[in-house]
N, C-alpha and C. Protein backbone atom coordinates (compact mmCIF):
# COMPACT_ATOMS: atom_id res chain seq x y z
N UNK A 1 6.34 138.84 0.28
CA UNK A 1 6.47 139.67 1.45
C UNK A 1 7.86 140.29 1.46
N UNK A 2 8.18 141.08 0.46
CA UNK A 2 9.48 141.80 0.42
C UNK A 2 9.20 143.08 1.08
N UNK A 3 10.56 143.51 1.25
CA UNK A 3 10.70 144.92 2.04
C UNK A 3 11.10 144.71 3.58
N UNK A 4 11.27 146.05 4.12
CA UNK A 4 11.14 146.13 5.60
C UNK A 4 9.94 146.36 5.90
N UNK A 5 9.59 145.38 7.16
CA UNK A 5 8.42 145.66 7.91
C UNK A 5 9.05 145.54 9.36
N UNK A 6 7.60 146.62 9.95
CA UNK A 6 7.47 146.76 11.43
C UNK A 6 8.19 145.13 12.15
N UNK A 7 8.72 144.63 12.99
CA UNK A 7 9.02 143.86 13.64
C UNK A 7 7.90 143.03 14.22
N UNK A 8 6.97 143.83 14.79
CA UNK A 8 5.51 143.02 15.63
C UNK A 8 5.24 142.79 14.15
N UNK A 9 4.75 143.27 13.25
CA UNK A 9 3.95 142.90 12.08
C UNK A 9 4.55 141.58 11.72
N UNK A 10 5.91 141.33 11.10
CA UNK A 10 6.73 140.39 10.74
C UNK A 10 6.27 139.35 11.93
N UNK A 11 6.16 139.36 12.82
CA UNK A 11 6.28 138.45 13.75
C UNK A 11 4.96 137.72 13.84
N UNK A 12 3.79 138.72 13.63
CA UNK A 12 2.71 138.42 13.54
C UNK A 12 2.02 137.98 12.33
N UNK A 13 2.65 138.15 11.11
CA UNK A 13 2.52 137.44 9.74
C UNK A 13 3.27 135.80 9.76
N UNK A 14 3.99 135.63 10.86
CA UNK A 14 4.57 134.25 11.10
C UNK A 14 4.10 133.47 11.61
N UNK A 15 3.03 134.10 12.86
CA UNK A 15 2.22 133.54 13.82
C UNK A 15 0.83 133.15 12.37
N UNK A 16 0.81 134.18 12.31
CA UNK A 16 -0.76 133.92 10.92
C UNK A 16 -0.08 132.33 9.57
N UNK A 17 0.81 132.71 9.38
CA UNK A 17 0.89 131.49 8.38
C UNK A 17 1.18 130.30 9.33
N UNK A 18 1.62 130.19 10.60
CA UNK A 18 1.44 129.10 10.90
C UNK A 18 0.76 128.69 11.24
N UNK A 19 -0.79 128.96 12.03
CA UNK A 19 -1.64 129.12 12.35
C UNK A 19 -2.28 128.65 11.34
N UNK A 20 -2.31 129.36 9.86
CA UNK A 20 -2.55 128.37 8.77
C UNK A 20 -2.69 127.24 8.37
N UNK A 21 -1.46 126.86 8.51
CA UNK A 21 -0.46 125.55 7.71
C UNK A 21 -1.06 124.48 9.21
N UNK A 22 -1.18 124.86 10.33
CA UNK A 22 -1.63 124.37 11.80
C UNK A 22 -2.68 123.94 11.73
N UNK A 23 -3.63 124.57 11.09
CA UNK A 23 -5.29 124.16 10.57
C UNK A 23 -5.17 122.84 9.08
N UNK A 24 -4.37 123.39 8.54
CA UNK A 24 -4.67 122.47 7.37
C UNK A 24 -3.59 121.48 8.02
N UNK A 25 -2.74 121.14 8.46
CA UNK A 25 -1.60 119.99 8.56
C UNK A 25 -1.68 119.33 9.71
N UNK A 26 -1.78 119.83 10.64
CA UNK A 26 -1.71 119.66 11.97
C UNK A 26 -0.22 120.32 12.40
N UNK A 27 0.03 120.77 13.84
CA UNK A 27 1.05 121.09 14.25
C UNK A 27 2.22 120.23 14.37
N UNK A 28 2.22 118.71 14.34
CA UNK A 28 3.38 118.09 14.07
C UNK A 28 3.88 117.92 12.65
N UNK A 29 2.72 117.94 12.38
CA UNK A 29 3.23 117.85 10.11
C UNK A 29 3.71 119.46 9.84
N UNK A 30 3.18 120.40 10.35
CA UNK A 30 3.79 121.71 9.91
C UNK A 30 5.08 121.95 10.22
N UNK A 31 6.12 122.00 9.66
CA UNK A 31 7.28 122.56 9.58
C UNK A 31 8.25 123.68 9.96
N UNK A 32 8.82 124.16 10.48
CA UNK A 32 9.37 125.23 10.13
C UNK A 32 10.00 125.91 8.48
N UNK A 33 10.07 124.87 7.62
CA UNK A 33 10.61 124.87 6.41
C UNK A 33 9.17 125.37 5.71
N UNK A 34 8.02 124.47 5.92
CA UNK A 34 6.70 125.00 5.82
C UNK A 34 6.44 126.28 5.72
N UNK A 35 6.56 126.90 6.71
CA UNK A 35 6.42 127.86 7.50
C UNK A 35 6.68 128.96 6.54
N UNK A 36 8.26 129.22 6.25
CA UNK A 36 8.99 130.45 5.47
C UNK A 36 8.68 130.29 4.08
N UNK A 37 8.12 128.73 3.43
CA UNK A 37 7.85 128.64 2.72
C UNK A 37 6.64 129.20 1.90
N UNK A 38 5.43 129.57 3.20
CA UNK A 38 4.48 129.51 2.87
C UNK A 38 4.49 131.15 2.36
N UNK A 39 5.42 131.83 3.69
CA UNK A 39 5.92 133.24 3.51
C UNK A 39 6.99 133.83 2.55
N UNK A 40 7.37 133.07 1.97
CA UNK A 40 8.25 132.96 0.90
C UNK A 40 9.32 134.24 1.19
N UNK A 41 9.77 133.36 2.38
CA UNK A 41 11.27 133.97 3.16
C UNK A 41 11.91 133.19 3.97
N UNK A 42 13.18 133.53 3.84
CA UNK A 42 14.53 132.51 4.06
C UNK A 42 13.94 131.85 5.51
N UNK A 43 14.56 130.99 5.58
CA UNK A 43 15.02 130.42 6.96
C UNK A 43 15.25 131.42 8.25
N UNK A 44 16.55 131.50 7.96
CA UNK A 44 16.82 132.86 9.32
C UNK A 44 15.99 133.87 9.81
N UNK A 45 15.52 134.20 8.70
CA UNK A 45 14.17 135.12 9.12
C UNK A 45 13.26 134.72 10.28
N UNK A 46 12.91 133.32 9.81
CA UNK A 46 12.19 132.75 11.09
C UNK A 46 12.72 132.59 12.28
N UNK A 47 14.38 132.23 12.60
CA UNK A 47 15.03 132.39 13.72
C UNK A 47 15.12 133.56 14.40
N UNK A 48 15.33 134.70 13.53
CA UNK A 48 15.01 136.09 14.02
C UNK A 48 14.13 136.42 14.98
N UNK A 49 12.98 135.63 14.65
CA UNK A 49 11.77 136.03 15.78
C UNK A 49 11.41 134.92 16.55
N UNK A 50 11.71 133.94 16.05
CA UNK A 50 11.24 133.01 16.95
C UNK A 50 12.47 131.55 17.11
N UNK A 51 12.72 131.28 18.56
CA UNK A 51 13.92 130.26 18.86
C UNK A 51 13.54 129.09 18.01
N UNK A 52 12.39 128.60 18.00
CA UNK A 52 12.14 127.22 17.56
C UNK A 52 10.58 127.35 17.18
N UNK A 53 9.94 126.03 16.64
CA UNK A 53 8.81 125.70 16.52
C UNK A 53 7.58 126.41 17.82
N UNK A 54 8.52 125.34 18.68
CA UNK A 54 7.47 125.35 20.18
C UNK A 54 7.50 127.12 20.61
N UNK A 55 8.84 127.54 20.78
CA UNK A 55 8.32 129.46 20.82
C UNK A 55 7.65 130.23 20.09
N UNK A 56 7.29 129.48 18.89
CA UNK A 56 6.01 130.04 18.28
C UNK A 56 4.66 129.61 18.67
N UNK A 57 4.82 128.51 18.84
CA UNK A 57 3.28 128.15 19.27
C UNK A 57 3.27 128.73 20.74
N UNK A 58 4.23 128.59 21.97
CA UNK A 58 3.80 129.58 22.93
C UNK A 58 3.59 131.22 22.40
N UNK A 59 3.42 131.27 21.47
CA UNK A 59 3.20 132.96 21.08
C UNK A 59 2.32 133.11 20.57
N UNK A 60 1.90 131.89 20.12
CA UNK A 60 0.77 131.97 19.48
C UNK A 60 -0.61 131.93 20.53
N UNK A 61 -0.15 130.86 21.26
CA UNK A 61 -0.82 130.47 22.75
C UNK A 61 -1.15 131.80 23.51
N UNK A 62 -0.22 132.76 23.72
CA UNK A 62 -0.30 133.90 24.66
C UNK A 62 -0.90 135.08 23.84
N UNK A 63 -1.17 135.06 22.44
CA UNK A 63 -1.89 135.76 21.54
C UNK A 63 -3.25 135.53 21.99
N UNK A 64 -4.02 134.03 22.19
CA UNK A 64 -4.92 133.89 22.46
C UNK A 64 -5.01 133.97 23.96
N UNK A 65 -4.12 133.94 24.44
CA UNK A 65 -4.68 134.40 26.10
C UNK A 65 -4.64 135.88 26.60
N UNK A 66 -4.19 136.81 25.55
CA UNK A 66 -4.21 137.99 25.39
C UNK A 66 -5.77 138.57 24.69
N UNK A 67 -6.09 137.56 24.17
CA UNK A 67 -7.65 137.83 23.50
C UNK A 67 -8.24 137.50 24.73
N UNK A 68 -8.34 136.49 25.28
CA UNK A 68 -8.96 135.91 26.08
C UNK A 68 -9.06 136.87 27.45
N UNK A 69 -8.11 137.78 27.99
CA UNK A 69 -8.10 138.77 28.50
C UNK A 69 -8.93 139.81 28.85
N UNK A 70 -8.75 140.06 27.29
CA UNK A 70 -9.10 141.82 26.59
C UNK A 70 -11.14 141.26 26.78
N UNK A 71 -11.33 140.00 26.11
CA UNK A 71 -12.32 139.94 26.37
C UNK A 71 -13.04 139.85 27.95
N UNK A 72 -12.42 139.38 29.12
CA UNK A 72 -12.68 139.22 30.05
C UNK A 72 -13.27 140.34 30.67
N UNK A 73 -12.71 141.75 30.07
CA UNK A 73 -12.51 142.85 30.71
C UNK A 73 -13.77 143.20 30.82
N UNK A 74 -14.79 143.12 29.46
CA UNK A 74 -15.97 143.60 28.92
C UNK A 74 -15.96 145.06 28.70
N UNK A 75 -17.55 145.52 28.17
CA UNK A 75 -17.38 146.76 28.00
C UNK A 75 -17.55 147.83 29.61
N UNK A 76 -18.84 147.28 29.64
CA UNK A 76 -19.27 148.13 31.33
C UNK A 76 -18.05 147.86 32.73
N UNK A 77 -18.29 148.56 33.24
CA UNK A 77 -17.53 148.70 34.93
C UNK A 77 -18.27 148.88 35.75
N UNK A 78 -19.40 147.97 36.31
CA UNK A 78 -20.23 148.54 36.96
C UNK A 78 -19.46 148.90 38.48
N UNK A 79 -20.15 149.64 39.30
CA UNK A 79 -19.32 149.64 40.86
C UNK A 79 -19.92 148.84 41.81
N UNK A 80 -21.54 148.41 41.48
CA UNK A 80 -21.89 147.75 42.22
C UNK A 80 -21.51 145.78 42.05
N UNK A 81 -21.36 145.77 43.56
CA UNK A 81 -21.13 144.29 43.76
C UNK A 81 -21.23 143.39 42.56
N UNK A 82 -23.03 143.12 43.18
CA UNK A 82 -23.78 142.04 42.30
C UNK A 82 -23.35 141.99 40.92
N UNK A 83 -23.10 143.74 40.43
CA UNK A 83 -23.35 143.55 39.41
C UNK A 83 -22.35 142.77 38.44
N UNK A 84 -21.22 143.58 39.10
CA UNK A 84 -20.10 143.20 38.77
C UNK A 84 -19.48 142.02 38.96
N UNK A 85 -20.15 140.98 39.54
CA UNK A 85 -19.54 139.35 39.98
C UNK A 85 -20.69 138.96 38.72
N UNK A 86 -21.42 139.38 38.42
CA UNK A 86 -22.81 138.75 37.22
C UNK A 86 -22.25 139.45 35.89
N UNK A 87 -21.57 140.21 35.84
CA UNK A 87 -21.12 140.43 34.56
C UNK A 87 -19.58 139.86 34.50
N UNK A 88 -18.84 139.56 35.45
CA UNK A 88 -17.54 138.85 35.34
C UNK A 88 -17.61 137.15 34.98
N UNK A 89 -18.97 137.11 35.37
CA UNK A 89 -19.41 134.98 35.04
C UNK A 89 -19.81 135.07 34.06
N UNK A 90 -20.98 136.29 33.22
CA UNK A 90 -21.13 136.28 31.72
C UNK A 90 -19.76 136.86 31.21
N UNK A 91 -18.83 137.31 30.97
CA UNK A 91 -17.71 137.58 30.84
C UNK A 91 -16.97 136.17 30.47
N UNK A 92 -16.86 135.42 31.35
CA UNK A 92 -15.95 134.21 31.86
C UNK A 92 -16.84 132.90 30.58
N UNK A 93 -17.92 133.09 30.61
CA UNK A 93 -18.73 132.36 29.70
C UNK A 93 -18.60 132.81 28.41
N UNK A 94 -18.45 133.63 27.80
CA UNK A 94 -18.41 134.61 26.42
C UNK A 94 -16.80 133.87 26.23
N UNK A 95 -16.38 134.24 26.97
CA UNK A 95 -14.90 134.70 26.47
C UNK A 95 -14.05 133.14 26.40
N UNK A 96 -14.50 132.15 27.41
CA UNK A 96 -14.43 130.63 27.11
C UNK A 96 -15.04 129.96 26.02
N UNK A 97 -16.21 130.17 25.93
CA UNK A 97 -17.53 129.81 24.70
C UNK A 97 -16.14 130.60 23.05
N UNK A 98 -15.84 131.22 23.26
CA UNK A 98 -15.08 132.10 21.82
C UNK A 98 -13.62 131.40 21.92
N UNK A 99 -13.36 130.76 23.02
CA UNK A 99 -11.68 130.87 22.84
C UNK A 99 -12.16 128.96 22.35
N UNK A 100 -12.57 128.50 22.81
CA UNK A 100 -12.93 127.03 22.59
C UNK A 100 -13.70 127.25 20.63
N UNK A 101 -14.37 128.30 20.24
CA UNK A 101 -14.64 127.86 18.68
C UNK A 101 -13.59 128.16 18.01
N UNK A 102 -12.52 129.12 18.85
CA UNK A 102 -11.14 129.37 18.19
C UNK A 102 -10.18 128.23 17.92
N UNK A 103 -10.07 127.59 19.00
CA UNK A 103 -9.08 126.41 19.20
C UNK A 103 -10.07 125.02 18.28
N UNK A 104 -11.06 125.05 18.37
CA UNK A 104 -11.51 124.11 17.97
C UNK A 104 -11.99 123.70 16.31
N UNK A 105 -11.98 125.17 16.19
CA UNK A 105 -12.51 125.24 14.60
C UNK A 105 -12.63 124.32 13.30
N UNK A 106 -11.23 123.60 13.51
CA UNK A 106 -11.39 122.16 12.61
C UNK A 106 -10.74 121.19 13.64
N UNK A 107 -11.52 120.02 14.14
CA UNK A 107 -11.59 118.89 14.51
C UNK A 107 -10.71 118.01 13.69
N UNK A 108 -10.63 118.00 12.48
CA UNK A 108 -9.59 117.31 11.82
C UNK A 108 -8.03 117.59 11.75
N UNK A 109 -7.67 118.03 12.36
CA UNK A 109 -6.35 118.47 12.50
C UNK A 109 -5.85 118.43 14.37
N UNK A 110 -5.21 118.26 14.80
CA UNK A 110 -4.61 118.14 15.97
C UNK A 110 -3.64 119.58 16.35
N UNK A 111 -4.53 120.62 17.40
CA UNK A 111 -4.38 121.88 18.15
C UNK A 111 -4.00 121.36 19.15
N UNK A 112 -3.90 120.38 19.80
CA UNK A 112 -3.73 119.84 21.20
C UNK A 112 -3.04 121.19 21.86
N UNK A 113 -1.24 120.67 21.49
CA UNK A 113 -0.68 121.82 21.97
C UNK A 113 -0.66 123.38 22.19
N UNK A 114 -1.99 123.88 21.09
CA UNK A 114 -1.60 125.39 21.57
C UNK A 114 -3.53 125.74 22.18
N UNK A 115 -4.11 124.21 21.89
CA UNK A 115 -5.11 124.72 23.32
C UNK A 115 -4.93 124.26 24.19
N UNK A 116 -4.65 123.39 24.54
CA UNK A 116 -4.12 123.04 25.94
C UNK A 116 -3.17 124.45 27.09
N UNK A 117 -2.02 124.64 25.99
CA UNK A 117 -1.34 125.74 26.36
C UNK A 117 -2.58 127.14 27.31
N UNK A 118 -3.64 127.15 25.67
CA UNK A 118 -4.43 128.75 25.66
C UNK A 118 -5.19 128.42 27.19
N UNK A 119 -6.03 126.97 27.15
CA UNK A 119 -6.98 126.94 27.85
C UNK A 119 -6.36 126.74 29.71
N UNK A 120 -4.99 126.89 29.35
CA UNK A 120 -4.75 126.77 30.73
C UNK A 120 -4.35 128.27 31.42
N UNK A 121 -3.97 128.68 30.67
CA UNK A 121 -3.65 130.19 30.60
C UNK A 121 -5.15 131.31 31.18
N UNK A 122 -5.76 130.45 30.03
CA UNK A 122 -6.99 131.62 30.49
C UNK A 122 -7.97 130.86 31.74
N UNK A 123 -7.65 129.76 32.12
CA UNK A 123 -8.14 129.17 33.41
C UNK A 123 -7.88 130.33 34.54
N UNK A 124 -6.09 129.85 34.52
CA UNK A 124 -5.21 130.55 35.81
C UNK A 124 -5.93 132.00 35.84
N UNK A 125 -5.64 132.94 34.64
CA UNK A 125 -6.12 134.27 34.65
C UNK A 125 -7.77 134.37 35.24
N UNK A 126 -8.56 133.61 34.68
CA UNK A 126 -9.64 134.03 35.19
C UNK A 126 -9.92 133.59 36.46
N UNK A 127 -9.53 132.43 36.57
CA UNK A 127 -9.47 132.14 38.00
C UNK A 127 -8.91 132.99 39.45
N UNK A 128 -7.28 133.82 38.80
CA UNK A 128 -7.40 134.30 39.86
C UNK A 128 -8.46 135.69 39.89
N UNK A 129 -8.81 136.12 39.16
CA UNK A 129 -9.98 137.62 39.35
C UNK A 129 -11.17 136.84 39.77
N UNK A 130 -11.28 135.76 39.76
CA UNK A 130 -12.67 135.61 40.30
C UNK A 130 -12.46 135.24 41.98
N UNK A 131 -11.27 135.02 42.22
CA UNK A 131 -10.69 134.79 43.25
C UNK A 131 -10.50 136.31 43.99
N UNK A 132 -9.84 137.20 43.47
CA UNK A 132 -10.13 138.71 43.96
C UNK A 132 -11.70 139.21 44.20
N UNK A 133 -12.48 138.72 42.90
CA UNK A 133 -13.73 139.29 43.05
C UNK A 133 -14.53 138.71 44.75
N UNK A 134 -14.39 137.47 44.79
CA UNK A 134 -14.84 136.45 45.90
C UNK A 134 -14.61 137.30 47.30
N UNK A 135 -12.96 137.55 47.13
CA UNK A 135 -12.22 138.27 48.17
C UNK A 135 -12.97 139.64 48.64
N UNK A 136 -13.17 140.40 47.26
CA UNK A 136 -14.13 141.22 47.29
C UNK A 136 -15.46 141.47 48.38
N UNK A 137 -16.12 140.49 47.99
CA UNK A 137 -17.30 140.04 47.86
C UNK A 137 -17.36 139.87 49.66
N UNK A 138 -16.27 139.05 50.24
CA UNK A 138 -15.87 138.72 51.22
C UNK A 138 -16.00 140.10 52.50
N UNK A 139 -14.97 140.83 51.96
CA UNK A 139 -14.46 141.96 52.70
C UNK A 139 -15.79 143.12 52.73
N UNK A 140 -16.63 143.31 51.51
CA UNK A 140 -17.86 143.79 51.47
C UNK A 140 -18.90 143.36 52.79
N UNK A 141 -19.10 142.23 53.19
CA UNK A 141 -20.35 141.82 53.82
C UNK A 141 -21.02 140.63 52.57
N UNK A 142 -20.99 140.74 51.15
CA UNK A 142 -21.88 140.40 50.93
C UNK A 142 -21.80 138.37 50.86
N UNK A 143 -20.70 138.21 50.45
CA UNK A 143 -20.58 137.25 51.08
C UNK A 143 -19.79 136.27 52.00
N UNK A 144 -19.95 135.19 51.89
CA UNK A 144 -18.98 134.59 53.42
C UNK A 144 -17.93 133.23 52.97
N UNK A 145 -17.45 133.36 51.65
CA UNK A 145 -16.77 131.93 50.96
C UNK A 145 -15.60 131.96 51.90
N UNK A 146 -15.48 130.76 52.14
CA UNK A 146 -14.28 130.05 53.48
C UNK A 146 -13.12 129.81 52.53
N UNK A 147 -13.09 129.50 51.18
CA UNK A 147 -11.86 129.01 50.55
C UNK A 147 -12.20 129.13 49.00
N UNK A 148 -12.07 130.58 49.03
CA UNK A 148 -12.18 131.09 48.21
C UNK A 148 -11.32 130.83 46.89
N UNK A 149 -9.89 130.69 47.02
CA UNK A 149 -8.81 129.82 45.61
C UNK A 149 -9.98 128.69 45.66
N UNK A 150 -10.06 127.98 46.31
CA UNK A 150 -10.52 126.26 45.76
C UNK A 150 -12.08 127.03 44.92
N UNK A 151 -12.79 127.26 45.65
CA UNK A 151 -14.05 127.89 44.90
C UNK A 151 -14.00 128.26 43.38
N UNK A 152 -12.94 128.93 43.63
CA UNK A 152 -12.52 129.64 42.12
C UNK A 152 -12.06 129.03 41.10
N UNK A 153 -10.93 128.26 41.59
CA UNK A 153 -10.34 127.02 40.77
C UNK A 153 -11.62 126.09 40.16
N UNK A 154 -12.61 125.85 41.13
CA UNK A 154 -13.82 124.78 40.44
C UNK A 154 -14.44 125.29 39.69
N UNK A 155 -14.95 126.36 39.91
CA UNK A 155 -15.44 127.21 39.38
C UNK A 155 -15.90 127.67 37.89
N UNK A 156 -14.11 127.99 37.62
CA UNK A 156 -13.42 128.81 36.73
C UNK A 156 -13.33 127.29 35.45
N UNK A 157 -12.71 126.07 36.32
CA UNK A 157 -12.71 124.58 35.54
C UNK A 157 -13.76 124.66 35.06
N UNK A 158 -15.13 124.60 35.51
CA UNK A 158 -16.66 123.50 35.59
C UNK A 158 -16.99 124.61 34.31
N UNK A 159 -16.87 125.92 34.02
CA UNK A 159 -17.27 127.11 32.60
C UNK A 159 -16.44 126.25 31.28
N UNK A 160 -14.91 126.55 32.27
CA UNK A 160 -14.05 126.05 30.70
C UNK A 160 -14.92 124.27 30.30
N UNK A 161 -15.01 123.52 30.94
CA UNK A 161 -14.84 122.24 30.30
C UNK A 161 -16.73 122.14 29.88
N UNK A 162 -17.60 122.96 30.37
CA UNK A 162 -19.06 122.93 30.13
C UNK A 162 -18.80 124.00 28.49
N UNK A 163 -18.36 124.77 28.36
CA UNK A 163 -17.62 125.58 27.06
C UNK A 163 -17.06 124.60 26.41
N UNK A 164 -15.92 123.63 26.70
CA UNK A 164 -15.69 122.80 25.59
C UNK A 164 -16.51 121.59 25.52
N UNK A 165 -17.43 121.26 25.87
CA UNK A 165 -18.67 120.41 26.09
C UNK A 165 -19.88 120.57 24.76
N UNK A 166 -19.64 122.25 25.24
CA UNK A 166 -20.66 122.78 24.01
C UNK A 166 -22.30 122.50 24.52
N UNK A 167 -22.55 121.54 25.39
CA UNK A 167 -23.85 121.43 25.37
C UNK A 167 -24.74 122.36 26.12
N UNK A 168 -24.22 123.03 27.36
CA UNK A 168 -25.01 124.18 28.30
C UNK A 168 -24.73 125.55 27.37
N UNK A 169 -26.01 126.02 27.42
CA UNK A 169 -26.48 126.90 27.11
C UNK A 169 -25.55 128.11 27.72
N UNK A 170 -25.28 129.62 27.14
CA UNK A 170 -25.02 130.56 28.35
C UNK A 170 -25.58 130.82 29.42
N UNK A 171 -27.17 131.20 29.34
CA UNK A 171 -27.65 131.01 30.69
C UNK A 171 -27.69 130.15 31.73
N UNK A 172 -27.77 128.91 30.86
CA UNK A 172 -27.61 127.85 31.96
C UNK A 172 -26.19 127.48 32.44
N UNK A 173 -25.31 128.42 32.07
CA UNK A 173 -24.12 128.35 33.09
C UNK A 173 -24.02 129.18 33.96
N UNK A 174 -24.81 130.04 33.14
CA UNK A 174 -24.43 131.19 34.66
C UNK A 174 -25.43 131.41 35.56
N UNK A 175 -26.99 130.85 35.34
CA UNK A 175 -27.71 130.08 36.37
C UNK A 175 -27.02 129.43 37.12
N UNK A 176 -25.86 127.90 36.92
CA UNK A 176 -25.42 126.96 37.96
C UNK A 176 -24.35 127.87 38.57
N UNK A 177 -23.40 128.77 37.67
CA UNK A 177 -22.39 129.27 38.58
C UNK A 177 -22.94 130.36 39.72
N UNK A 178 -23.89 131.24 39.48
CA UNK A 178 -24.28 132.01 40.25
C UNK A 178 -25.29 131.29 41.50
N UNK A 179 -25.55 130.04 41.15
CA UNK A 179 -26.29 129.12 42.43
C UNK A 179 -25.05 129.03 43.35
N UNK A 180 -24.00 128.26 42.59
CA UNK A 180 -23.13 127.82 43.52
C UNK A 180 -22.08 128.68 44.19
N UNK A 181 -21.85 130.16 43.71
CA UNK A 181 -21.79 131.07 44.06
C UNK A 181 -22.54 131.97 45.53
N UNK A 182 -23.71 131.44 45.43
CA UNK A 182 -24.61 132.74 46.29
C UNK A 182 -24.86 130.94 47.44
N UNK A 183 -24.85 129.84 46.71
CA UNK A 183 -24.40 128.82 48.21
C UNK A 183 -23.52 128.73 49.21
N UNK A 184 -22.10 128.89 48.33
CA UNK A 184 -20.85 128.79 49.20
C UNK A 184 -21.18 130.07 49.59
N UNK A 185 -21.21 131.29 49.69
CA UNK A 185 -21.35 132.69 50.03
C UNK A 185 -21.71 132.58 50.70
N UNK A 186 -23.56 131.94 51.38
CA UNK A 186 -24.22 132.59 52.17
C UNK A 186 -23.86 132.52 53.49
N UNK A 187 -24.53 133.70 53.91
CA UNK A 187 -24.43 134.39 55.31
C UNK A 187 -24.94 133.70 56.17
């Protein structure tokens, strides 16, 4: 990897080999020495972009909560209500279901730290839009949730940890979330 490169690129070829060396070693056996090694560039280089170990793995962490995002968004915008609280829970299901085969991919190695990091990240985020959407939902007529953060917070938990569960189906999450949804709601 000689030459000058773009800065994001460099930064992001650092995130990729460790991410690497993270899968095959685990994150406490991977190194920083590892690391430049694998990139076959000095030391300093790696200080350049990143303070330490752990500011890479938060970068790496916010890479995936930046995916985790972009996916949230989906493709459609519908304007109507319904539609749009039923495509934000398949949304919330997709995009948990993908970030959990990301983090999880090899079981033999120890991710703790940068899913723990991802999966809390993309909790808070989705949690609070489903918390706006609710609010939404609220101010509309269509429905009547009294405590709407707590709703959301359970909510937003009961996807992520049924996603790292693996065993419910997509529909059958968004069957239970949209029950418990149109319960606390009703009029």
């Amino acid at each position: 990897m000689v030459g000058n490169k773009d800065s994001e690129q460099r930064r992001n070829e650092f995130m990729e080999a460790a991410e690497k060396l993270f899968r095959e070693n685990g994150i406490v056996d991977t190194t920083v020495s590892s690391i430049v090694n694998e990139m076959n560039v000095a030391k300093g280089l790696f200080y350049y972009y990143f303070n330490s170990k752990d500011d890479l793995i938060e970068a790496i962490s916010d890479k995936y909560a930046e995916r985790f995002r972009t996916m949230m968004e989906g493709s459609a915008n519908p304007t109507d209500y319904s539609e749009k609280l039923m495509q934000f829970v398949d949304n919330s299901i997709n995009s948990f279901q993908n970030l959990v085969t990301k983090l999880h991919a090899d079981d033999n190695v120890d991710l703790s730290q940068i899913a723990t990091r991802s999966m809390d990240e993309a909790k808070a985020s989705a949690s609070k839009t489903l918390q706006e959407l609710l609010e939404e939902g609220n101010k509309l007529g269509e429905l009547q949730v009294k405590h709407v953060k707590y709703l959301s917070d359970i909510l937003i938990s009961g996807i992520a940890n049924l996603a790292e569960q693996g065993e419910a189906t997509a529909e059958e999450m968004k069957e239970i979330i949209m029950n418990l949804i149109n319960k606390e709601g009703e009029k």
